[in-house]
Protein backbone atom coordinates (compact mmCIF):
# COMPACT_ATOMS: atom_id res chain seq x y z
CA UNK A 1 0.00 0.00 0.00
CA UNK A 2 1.50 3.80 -1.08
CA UNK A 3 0.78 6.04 1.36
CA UNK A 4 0.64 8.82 -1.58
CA UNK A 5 -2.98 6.74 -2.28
CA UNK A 6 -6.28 7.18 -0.95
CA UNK A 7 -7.56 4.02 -1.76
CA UNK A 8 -10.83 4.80 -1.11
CA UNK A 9 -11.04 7.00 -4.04
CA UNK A 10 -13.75 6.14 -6.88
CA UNK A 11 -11.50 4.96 -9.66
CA UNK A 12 -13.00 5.02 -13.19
CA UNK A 13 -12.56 2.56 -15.92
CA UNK A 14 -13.30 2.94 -19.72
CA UNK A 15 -12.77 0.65 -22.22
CA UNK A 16 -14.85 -0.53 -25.18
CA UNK A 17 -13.89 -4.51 -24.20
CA UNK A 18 -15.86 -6.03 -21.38
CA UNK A 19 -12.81 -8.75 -20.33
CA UNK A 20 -10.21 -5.72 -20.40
CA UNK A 21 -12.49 -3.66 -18.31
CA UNK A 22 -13.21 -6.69 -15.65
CA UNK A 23 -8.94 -7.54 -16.10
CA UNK A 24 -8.36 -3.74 -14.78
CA UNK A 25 -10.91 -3.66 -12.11
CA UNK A 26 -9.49 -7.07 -10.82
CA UNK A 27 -6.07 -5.77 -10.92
CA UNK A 28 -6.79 -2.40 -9.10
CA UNK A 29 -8.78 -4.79 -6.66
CA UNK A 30 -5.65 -6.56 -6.01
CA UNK A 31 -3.99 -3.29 -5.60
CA UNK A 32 -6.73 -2.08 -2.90
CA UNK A 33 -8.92 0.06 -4.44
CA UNK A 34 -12.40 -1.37 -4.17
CA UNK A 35 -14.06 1.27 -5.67
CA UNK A 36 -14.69 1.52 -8.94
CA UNK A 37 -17.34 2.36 -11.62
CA UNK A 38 -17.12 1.47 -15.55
CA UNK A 39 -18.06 2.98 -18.80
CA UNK A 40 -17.67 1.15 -22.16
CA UNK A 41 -16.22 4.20 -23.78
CA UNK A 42 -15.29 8.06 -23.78
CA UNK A 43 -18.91 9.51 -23.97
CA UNK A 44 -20.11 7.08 -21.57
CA UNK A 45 -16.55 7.75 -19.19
CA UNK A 46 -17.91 11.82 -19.74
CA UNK A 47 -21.31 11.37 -18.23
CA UNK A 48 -19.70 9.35 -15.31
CA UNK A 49 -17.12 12.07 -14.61
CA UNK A 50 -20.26 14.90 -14.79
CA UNK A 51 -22.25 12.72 -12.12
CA UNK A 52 -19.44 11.52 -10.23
CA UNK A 53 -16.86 12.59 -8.11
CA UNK A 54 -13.59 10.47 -9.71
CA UNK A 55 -10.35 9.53 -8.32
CA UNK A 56 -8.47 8.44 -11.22
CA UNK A 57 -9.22 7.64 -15.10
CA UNK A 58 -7.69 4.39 -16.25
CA UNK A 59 -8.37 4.38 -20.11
CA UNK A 60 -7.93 2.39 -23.18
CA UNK A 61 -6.86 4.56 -26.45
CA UNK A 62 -8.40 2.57 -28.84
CA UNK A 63 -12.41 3.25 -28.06
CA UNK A 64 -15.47 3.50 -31.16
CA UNK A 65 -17.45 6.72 -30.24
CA UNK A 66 -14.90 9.04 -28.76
CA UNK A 67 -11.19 7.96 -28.06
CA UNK A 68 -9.07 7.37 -24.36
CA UNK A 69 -6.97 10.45 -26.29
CA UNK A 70 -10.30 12.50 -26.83
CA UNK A 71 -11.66 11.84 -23.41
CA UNK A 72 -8.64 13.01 -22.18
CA UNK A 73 -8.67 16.16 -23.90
CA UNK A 74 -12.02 16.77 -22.52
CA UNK A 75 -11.01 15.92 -19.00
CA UNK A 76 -8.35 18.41 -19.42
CA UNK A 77 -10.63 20.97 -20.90
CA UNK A 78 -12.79 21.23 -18.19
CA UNK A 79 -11.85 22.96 -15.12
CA UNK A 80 -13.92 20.67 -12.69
CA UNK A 81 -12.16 17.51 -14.46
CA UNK A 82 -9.08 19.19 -15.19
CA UNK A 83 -6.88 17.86 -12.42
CA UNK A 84 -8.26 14.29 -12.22
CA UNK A 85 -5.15 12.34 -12.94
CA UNK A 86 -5.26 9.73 -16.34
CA UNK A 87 -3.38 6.46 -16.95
CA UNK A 88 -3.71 5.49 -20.55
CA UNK A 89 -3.75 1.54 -21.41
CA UNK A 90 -3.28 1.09 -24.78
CA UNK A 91 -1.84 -1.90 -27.40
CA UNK A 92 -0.47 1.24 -29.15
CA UNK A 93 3.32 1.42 -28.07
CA UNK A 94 3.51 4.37 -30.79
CA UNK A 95 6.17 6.87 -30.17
CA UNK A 96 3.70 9.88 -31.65
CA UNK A 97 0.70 7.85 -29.75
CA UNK A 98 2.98 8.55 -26.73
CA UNK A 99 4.11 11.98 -27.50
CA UNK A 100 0.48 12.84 -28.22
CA UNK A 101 -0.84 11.41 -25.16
CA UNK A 102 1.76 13.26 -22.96
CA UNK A 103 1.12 16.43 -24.80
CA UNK A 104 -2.65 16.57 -24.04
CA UNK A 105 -1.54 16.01 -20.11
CA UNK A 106 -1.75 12.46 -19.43
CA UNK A 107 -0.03 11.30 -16.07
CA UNK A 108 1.27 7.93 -16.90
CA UNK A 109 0.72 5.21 -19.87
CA UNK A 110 0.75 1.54 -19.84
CA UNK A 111 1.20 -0.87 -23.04
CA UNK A 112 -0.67 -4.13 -23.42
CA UNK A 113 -0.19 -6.95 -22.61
CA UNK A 114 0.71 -5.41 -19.09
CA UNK A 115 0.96 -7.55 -14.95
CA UNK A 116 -0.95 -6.11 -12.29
CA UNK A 117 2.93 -5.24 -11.24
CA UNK A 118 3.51 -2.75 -13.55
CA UNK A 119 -0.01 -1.37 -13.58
CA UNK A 120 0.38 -0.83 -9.67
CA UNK A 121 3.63 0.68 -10.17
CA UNK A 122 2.31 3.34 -12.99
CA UNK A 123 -0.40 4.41 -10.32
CA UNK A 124 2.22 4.69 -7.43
CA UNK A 125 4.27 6.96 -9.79
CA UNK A 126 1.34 9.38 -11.12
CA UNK A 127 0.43 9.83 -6.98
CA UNK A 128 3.80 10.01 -6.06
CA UNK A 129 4.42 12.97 -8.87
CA UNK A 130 1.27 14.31 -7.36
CA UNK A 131 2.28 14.08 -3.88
CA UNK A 132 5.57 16.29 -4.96
């Protein structure tokens, strides 16, 4: 457990794939964080974040409607979103997915296939940046 955490925190999922989506929610289970909510992609992740108060955004890039990239944009667009820290999963290890990502303020990024080791440590390192 990082004590940078609040593991109580309402932790947000989107992804278009069902399995992905219950694979993430297991892993931040296994991490601690027991509460989380779901949304099978960026519109539907949008209306969660207006009705909810969220934690942290863990979302897949590749997503029909509107994209983890898009939702991202429009977290960071608004100010009552604005600071809610994003990990992108993606299978898109793209340098100019990256660069494009990191540009439009995302906190950390994680390439499938990924353990629930290295998803635990890309949280720990967004909170920890937060921290200061």
């Amino acid at each position: 457990m990082d004590k940078n955490i609040d593991y109580r925190m309402r932790v947000l999922v989107a992804d278009d794939f069902a399995t992905m989506r219950k694979i993430v929610r297991n892993i931040l289970k296994q991490i601690g964080f027991d509460n989380i909510v779901e949304a099978e992609d960026g519109q539907a992740a949008v209306q969660v974040l207006k009705n909810d108060n969220i934690g942290l955004v863990v979302t897949d890039w590749n997503m029909p409607n509107m994209t983890g990239l898009e939702l991202l944009q429009k977290i960071r667009s608004d100010p009552k979103t604005a600071n809610i820290p994003v990990l992108m999963v993606t299978a898109e290890g793209l340098k100019e997915n990256v660069v494009a990502a990191v540009k439009a303020g995302v906190n950390n990024y994680v390439v499938k296939p990924f353990t629930a080791e290295v998803l635990q440590e890309k949280i720990e390192q967004i909170f920890k940046k937060l921290a200061g």
